[in-house]
N, C-alpha and C. Protein backbone atom coordinates (compact mmCIF):
# COMPACT_ATOMS: atom_id res chain seq x y z
N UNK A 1 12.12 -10.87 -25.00
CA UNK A 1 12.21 -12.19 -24.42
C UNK A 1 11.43 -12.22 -23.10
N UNK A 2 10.64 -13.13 -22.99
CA UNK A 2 9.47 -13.45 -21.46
C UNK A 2 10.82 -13.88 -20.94
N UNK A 3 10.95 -13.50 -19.43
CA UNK A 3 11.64 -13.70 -18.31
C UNK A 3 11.01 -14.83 -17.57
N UNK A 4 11.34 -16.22 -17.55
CA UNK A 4 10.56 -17.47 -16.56
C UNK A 4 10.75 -16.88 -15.07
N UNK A 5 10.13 -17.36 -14.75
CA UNK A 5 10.07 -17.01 -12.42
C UNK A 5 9.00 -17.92 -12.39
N UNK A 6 9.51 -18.40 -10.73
CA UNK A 6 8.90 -19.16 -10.09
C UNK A 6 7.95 -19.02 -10.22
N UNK A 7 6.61 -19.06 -9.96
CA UNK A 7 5.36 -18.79 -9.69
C UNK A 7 4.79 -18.57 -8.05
N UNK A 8 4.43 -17.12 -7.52
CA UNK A 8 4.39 -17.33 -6.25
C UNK A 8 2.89 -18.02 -5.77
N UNK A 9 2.94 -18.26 -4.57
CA UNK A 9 1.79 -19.48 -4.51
C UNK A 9 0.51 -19.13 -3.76
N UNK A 10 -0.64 -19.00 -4.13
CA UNK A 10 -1.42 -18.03 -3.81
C UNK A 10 -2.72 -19.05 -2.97
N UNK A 11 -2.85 -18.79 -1.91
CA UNK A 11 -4.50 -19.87 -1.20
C UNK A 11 -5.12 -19.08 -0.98
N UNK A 12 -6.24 -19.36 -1.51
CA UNK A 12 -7.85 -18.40 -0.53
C UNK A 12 -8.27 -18.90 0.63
N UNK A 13 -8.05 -17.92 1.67
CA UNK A 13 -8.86 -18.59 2.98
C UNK A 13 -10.18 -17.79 2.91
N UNK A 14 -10.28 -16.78 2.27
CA UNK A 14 -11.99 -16.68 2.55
C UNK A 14 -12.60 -16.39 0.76
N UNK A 15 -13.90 -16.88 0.54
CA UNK A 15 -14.42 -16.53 -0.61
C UNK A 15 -15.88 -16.15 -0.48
N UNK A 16 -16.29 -15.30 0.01
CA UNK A 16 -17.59 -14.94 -0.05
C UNK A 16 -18.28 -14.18 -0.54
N UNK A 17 -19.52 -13.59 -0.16
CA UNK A 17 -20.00 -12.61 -0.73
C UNK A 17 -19.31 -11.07 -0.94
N UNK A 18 -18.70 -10.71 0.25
CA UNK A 18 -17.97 -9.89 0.67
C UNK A 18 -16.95 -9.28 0.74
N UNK A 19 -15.99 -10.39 0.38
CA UNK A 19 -14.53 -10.54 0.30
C UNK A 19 -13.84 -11.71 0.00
N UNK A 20 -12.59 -11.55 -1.01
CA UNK A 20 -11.54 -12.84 -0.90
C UNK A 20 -10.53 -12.29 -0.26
N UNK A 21 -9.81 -13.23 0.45
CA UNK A 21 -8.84 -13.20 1.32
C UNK A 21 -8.13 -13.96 0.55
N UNK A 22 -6.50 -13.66 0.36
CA UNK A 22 -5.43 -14.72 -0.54
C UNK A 22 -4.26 -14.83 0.09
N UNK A 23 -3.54 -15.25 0.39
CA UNK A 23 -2.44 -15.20 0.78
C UNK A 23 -1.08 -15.64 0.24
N UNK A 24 -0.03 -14.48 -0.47
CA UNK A 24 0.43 -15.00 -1.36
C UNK A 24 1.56 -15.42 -0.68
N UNK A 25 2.95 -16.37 -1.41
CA UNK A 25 4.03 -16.90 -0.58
C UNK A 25 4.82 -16.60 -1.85
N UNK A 26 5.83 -16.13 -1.91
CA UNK A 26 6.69 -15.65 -2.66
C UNK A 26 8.30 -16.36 -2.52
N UNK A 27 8.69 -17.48 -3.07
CA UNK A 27 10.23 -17.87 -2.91
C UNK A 27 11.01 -16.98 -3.83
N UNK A 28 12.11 -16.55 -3.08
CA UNK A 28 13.23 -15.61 -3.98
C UNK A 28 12.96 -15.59 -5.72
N UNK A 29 12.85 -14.51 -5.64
CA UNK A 29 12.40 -14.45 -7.59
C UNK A 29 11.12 -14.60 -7.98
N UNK A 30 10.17 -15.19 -7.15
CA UNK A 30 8.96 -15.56 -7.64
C UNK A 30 8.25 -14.57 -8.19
N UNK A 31 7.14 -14.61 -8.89
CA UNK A 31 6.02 -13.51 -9.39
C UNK A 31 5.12 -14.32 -9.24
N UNK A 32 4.17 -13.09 -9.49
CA UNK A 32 2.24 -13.50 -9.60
C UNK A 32 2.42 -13.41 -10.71
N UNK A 33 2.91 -13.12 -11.56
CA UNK A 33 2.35 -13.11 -12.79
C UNK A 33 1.86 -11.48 -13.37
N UNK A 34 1.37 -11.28 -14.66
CA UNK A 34 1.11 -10.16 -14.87
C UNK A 34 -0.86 -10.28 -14.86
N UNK A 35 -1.19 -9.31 -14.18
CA UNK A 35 -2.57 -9.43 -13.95
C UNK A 35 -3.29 -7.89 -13.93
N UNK A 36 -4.32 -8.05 -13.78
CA UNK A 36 -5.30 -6.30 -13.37
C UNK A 36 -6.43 -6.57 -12.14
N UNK A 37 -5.89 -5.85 -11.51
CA UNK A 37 -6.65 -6.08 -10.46
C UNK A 37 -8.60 -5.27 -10.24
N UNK A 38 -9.19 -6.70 -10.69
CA UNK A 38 -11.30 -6.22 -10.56
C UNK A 38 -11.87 -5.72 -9.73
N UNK A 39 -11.31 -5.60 -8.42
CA UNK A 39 -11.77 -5.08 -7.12
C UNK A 39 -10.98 -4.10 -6.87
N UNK A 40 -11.07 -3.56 -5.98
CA UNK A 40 -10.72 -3.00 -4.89
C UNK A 40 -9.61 -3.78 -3.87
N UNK A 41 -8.61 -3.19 -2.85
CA UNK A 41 -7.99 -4.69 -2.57
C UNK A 41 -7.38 -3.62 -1.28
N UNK A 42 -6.66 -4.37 0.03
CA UNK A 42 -5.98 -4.19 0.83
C UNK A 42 -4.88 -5.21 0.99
N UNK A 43 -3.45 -4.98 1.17
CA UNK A 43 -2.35 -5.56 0.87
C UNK A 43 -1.95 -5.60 2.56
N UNK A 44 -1.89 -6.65 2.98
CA UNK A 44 -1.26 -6.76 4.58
C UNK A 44 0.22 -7.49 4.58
N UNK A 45 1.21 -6.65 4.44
CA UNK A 45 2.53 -7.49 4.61
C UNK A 45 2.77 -8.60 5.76
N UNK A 46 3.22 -9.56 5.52
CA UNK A 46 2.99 -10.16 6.69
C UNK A 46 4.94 -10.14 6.96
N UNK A 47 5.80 -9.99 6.04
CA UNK A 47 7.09 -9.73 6.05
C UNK A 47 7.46 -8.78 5.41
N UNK A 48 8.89 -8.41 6.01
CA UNK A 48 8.96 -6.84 5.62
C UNK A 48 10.14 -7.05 4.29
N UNK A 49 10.13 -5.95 3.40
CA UNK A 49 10.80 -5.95 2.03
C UNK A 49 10.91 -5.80 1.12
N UNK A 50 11.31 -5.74 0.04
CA UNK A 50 11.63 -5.19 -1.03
C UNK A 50 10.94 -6.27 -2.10
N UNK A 51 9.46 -5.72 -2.87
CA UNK A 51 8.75 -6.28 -3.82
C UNK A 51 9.20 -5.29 -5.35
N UNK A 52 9.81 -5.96 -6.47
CA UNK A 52 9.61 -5.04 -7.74
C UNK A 52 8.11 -5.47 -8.28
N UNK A 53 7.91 -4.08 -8.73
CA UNK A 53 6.66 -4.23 -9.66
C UNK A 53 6.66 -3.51 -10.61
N UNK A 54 6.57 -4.67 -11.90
CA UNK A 54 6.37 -4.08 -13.29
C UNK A 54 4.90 -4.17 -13.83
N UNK A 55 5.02 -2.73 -14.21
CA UNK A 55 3.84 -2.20 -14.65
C UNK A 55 3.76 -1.49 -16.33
N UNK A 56 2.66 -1.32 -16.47
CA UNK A 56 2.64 -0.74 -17.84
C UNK A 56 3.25 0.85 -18.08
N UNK A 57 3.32 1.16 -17.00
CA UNK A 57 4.60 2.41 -16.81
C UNK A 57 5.83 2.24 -16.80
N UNK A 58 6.39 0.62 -16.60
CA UNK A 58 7.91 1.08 -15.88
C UNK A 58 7.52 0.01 -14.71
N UNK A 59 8.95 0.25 -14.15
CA UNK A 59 9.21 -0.97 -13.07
C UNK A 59 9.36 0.13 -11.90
N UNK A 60 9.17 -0.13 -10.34
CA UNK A 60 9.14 0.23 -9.54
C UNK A 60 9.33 -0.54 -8.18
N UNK A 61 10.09 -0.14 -7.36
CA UNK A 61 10.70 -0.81 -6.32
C UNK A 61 9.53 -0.66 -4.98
N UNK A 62 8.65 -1.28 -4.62
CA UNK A 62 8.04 -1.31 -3.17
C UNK A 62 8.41 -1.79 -1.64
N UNK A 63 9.16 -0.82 -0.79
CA UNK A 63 9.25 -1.75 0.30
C UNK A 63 8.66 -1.42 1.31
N UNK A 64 8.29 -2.69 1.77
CA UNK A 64 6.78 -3.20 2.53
C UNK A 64 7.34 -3.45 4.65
N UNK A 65 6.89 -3.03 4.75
CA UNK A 65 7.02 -3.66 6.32
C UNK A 65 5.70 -4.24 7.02
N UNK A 66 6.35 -5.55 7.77
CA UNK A 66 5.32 -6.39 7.97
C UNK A 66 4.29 -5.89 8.73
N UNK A 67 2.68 -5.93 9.05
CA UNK A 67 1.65 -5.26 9.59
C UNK A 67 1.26 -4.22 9.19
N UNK A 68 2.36 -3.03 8.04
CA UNK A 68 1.99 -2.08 7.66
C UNK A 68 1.00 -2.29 6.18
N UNK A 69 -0.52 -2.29 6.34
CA UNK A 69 -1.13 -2.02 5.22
C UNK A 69 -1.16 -0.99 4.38
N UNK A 70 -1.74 -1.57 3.38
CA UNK A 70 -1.91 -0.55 2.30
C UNK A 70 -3.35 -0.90 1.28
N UNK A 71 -3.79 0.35 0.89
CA UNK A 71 -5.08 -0.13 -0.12
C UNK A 71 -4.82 0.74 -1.74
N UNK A 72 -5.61 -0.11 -2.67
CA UNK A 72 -5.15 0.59 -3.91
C UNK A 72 -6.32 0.17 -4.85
N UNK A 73 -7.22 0.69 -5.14
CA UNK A 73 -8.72 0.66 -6.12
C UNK A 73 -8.63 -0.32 -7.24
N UNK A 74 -9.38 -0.58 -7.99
CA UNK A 74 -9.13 -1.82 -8.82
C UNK A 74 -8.57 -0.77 -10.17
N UNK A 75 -8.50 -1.70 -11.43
CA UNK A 75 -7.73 -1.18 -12.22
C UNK A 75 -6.12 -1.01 -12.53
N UNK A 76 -5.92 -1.57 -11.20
CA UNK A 76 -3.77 -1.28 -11.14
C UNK A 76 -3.44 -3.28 -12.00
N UNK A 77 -2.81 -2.52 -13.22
CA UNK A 77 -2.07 -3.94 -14.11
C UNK A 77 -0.40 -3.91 -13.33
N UNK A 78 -0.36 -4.59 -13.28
CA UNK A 78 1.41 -5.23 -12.63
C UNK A 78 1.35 -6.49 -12.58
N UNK A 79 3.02 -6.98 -12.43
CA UNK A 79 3.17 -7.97 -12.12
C UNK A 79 4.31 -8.15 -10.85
N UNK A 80 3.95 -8.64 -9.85
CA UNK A 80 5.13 -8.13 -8.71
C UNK A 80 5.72 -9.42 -8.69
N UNK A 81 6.93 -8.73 -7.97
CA UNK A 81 8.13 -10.22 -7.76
C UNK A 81 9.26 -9.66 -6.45
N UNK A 82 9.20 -11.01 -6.08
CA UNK A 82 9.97 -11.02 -4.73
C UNK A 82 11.18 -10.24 -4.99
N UNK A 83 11.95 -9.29 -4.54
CA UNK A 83 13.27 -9.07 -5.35
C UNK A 83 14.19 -9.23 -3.63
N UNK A 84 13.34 -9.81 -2.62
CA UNK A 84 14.36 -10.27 -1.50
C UNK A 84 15.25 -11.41 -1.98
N UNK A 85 16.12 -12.10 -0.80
CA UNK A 85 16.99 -12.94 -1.07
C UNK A 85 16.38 -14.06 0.39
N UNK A 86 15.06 -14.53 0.13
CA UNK A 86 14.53 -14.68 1.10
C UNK A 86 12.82 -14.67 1.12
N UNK A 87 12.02 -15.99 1.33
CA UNK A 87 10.65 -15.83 1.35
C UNK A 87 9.64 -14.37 1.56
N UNK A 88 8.77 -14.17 1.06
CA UNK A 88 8.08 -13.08 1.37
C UNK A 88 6.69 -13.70 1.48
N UNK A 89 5.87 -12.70 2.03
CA UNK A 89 4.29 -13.16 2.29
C UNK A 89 3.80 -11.63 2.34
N UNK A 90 2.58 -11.88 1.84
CA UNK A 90 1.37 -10.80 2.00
C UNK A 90 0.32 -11.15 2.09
N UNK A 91 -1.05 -11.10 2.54
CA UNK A 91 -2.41 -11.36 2.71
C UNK A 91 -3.21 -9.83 2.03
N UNK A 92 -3.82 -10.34 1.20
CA UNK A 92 -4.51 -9.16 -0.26
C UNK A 92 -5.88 -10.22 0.27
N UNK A 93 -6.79 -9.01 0.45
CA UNK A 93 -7.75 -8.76 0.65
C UNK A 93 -9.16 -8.06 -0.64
N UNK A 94 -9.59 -8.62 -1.39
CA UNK A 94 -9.77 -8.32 -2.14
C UNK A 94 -11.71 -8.03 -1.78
N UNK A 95 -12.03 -6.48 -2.21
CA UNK A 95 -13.20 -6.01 -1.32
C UNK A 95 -14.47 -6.06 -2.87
N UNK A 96 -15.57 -7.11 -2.42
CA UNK A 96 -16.32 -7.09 -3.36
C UNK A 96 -17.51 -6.51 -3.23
N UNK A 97 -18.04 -5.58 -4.68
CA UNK A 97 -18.96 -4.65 -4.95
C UNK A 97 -20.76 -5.50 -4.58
């Protein structure tokens, strides 16, 4: 059975040659959806907390604190979801070849 969730809400502030910048907003429960990531990418928490992410391995618990980045090569399939009780945000940086 597909599990419905919110949809978390994603804006590009930059699209260039160089880089997209996205910024996702996550209401309690929300997901991105299941996706694979084409680039390369840097993840900037902008709030701190507890993201699940299901993957083609298994599900896995991430918790994030705000300002603390992170980077992860293209190729990673997941689908993450808020598992706070409480808005979340991140700014993904996505680095183009």
């Amino acid at each position: 059975m597909i599990e419905e969730r919110p949809r978390a809400r994603a804006t590009v502030q930059v699209d260039d040659d160089i880089v997209k910048v996205t910024e996702w907003r996550f209401s309690p429960g929300a997901a991105t959806g299941h996706h694979r990531h084409e680039m390369d990418y840097v993840v900037v928490p902008m709030t701190s907390g507890n993201l699940l992410l299901r993957g083609p391995d298994g599900e896995s618990t991430a918790k994030l604190t705000a300002g603390q980045s992170y980077a992860h090569s293209a190729g990673i399939e997941h689908d993450i979801i808020n598992a706070n009780e409480y808005d979340f945000v991140f700014v993904e940086v996505e680095i183009k070849k």
